[in-house]
Protein backbone atom coordinates (compact mmCIF):
# COMPACT_ATOMS: atom_id res chain seq x y z
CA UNK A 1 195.95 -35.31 151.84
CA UNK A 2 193.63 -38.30 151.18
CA UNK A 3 194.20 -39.01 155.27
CA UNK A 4 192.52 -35.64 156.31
CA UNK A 5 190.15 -35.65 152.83
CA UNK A 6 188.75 -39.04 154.82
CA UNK A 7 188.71 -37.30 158.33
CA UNK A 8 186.78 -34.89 157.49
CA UNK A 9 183.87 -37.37 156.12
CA UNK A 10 184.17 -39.51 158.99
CA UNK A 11 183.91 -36.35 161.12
CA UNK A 12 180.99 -34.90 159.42
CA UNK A 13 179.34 -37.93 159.06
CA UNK A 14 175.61 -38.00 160.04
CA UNK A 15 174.31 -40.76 162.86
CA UNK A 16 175.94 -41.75 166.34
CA UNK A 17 178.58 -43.55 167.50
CA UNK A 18 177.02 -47.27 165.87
CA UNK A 19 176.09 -46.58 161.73
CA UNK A 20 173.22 -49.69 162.07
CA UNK A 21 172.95 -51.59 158.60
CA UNK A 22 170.05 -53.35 159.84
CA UNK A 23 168.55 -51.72 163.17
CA UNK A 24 165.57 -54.12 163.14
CA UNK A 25 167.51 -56.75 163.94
CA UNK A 26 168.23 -57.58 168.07
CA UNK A 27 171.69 -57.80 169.57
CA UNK A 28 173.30 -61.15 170.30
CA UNK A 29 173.98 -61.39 173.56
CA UNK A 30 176.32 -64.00 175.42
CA UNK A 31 177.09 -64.26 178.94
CA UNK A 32 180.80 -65.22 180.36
CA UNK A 33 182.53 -65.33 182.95
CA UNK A 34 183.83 -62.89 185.61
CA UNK A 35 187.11 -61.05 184.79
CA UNK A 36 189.10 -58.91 186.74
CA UNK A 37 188.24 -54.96 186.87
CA UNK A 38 191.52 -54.09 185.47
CA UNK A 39 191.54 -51.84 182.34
CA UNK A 40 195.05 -53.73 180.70
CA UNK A 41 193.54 -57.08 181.78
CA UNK A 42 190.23 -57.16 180.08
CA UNK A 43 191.97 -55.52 176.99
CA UNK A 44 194.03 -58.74 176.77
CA UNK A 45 191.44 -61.20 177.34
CA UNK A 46 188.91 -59.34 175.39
CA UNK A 47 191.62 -59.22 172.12
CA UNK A 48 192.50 -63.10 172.84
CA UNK A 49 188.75 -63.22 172.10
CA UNK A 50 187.75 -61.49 169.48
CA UNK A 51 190.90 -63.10 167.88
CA UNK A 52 189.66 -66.81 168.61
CA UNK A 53 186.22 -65.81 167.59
CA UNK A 54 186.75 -63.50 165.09
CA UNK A 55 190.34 -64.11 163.38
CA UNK A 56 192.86 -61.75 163.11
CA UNK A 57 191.40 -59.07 161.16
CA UNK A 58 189.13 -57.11 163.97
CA UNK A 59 189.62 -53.55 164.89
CA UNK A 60 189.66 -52.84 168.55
CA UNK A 61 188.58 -48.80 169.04
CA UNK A 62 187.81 -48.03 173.05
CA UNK A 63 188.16 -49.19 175.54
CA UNK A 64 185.19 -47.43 178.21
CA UNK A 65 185.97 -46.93 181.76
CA UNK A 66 182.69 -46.16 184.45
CA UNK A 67 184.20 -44.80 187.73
CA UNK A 68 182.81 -46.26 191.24
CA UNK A 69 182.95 -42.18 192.21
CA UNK A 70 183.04 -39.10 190.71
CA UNK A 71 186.67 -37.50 189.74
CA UNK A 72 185.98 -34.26 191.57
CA UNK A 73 184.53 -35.73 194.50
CA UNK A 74 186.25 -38.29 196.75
CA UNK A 75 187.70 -41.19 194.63
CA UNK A 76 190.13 -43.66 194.51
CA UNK A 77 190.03 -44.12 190.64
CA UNK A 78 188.39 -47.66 191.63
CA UNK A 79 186.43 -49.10 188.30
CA UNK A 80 182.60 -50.14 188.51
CA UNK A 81 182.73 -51.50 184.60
CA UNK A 82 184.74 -51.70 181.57
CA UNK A 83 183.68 -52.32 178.15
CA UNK A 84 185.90 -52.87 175.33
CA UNK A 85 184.51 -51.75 171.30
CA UNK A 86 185.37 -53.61 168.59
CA UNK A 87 184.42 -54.29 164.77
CA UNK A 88 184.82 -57.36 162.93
CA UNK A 89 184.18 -58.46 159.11
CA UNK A 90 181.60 -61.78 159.33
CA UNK A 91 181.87 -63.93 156.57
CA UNK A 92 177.79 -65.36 156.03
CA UNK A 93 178.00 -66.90 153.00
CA UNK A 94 179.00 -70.34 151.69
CA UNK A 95 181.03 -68.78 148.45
CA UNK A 96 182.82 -66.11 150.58
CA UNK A 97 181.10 -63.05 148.25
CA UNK A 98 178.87 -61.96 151.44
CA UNK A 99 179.78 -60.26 154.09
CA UNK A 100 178.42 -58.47 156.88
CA UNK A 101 180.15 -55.74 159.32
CA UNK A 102 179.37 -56.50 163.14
CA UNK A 103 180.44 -53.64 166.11
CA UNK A 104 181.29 -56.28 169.01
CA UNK A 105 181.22 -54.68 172.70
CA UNK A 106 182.10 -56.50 175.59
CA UNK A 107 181.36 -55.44 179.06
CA UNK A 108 183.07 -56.55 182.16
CA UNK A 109 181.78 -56.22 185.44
CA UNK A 110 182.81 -57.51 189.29
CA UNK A 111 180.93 -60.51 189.06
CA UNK A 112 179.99 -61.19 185.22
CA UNK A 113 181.20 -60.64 181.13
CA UNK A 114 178.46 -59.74 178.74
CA UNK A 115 178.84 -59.64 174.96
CA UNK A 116 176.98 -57.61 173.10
CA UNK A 117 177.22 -57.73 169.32
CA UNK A 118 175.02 -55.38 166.82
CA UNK A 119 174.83 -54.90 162.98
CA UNK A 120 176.66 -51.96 162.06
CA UNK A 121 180.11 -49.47 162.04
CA UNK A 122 181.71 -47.83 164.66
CA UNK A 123 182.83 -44.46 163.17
CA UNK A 124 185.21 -41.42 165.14
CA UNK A 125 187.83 -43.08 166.27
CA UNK A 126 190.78 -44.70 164.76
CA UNK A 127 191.60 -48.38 165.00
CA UNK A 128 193.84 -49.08 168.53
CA UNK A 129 195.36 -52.03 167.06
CA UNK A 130 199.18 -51.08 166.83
CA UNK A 131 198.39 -48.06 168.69
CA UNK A 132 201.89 -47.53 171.31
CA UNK A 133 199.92 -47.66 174.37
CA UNK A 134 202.63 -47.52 177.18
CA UNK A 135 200.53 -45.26 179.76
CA UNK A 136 198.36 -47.86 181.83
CA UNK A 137 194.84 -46.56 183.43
CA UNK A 138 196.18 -46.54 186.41
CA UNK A 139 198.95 -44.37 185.40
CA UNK A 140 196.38 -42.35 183.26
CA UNK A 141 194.59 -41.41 186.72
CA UNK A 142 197.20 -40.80 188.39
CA UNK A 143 197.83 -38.07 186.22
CA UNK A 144 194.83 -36.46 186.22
CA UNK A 145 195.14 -36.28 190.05
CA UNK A 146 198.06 -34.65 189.77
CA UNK A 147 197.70 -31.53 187.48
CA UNK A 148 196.13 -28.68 188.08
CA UNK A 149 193.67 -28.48 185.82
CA UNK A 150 189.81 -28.52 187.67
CA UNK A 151 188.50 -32.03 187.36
CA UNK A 152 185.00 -32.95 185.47
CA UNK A 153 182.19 -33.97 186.82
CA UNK A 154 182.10 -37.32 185.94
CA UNK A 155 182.56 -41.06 186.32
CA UNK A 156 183.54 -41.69 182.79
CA UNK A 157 186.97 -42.31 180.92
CA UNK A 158 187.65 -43.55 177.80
CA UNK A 159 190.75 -44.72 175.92
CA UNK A 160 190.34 -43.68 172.26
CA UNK A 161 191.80 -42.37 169.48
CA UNK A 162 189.60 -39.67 168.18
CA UNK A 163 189.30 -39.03 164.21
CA UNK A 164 190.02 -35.37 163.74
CA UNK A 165 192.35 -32.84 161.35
CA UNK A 166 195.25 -33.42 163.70
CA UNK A 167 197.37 -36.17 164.00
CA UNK A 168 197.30 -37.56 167.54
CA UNK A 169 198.26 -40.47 170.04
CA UNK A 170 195.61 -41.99 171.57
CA UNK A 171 194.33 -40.40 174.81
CA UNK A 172 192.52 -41.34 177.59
CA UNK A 173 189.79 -39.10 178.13
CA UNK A 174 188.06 -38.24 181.44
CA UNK A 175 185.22 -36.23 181.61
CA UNK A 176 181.95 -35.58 180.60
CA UNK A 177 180.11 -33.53 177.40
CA UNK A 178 181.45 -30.44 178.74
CA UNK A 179 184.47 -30.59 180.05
CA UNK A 180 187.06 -33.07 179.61
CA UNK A 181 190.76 -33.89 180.63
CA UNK A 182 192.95 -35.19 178.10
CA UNK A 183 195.99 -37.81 178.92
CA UNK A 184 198.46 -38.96 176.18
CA UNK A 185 198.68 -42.71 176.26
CA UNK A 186 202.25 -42.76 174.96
CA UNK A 187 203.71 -40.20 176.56
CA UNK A 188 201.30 -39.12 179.63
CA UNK A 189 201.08 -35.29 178.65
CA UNK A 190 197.85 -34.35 180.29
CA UNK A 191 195.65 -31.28 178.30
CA UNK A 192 192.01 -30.25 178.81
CA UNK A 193 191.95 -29.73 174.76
CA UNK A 194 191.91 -32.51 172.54
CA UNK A 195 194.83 -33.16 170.55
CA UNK A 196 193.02 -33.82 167.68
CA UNK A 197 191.10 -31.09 167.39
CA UNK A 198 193.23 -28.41 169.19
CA UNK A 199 192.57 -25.45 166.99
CA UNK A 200 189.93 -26.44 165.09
CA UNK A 201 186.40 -26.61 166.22
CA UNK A 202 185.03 -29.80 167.62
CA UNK A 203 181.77 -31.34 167.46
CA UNK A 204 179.16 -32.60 170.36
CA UNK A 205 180.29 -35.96 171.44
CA UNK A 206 178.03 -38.34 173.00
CA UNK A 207 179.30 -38.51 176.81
CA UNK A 208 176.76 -39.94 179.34
């Protein structure tokens, strides 16, 4: 009961995707080095990271896929850029009684790695942390392919677990603000209806 009593605020909660705490502020931004475009590879590195940089406690919560092409036109399910979202607890004080919340995104393309870290929450989606992700990308698109469901107009997928009055794996979601294609990253059942919200009314999301 407290579970969905706390869904429900999260889902009705006003603002976007990044709560900013102090929105004045500008981003830090750090440059690194080129990493492979492949969705399980950057997820490692990006985790070995955050860990290094950050400790242990960090949430990781997406992991966002941009398509070279669009799904419903010739494509190969080839990846222009990733970016991996994750939130942190920044200890800025000398006595260890101040802390501040940074939302951490990191953004992989063919020849570069930016980081991008902002003041703020991330909010609608659970943590991915011990999440049972056994589908791979790869697979994920595969899938997609496959059914017979029409596909979206989009170059745009994103791993997530969504917060929402069902209980739900996380899914890896292609598509765009209208229509969107649903595949279970535990146990690849593909759905154009989210899991977590199958039944109940969803709200707008912000797709590109």
């Amino acid at each position: 009961m407290k579970k969905f009593i706390f869904t429900l605020l999260l889902v009705l909660s006003l603002g976007f995707i990044i709560g900013c705490t102090s929105c004045k502020k500008e981003p830090v931004v750090k440059e690194l080095g080129a990493v492979e475009l492949v969705v399980e590879n950057t997820i490692s590195v990006d985790r070995e990271y955050m860990f290094l940089n950050y400790g242990s406690d960090y949430r990781w919560y997406e992991a966002q896929i941009l398509l070279n092409n669009y799904l419903d036109e010739e494509s190969d399910g080839s990846i222009a850029e990733i970016t991996n979202v994750f939130q942190a607890i920044v200890d800025r004080s000398e006595d260890g009684q101040s802390f501040d919340t940074r939302v951490i995104m990191i953004t992989h393309k063919a020849d570069s790695t930016e980081v991008v870290v902002k003041d703020g929450f991330w909010i609608e989606d659970y943590s991915l942390n011990e999440e049972a992700i056994t589908v791979t990308y790869a697979e994920a698109y595969e899938k997609v392919l496959e059914v017979n469901y029409p596909k979206p107009h989009s170059k745009h997928c994103v791993l997530r677990s969504e917060v929402g009055p069902k209980p739900a794996n996380a899914q890896y979601i292609f598509g765009n603000l209208r229509y969107q294609l649903y595949v279970d990253a535990t146990t690849g059942e593909v759905t154009d209806k989210s899991p977590a919200f199958n039944g109940f009314g969803k709200p707008l999301g912000e797709w590109p």
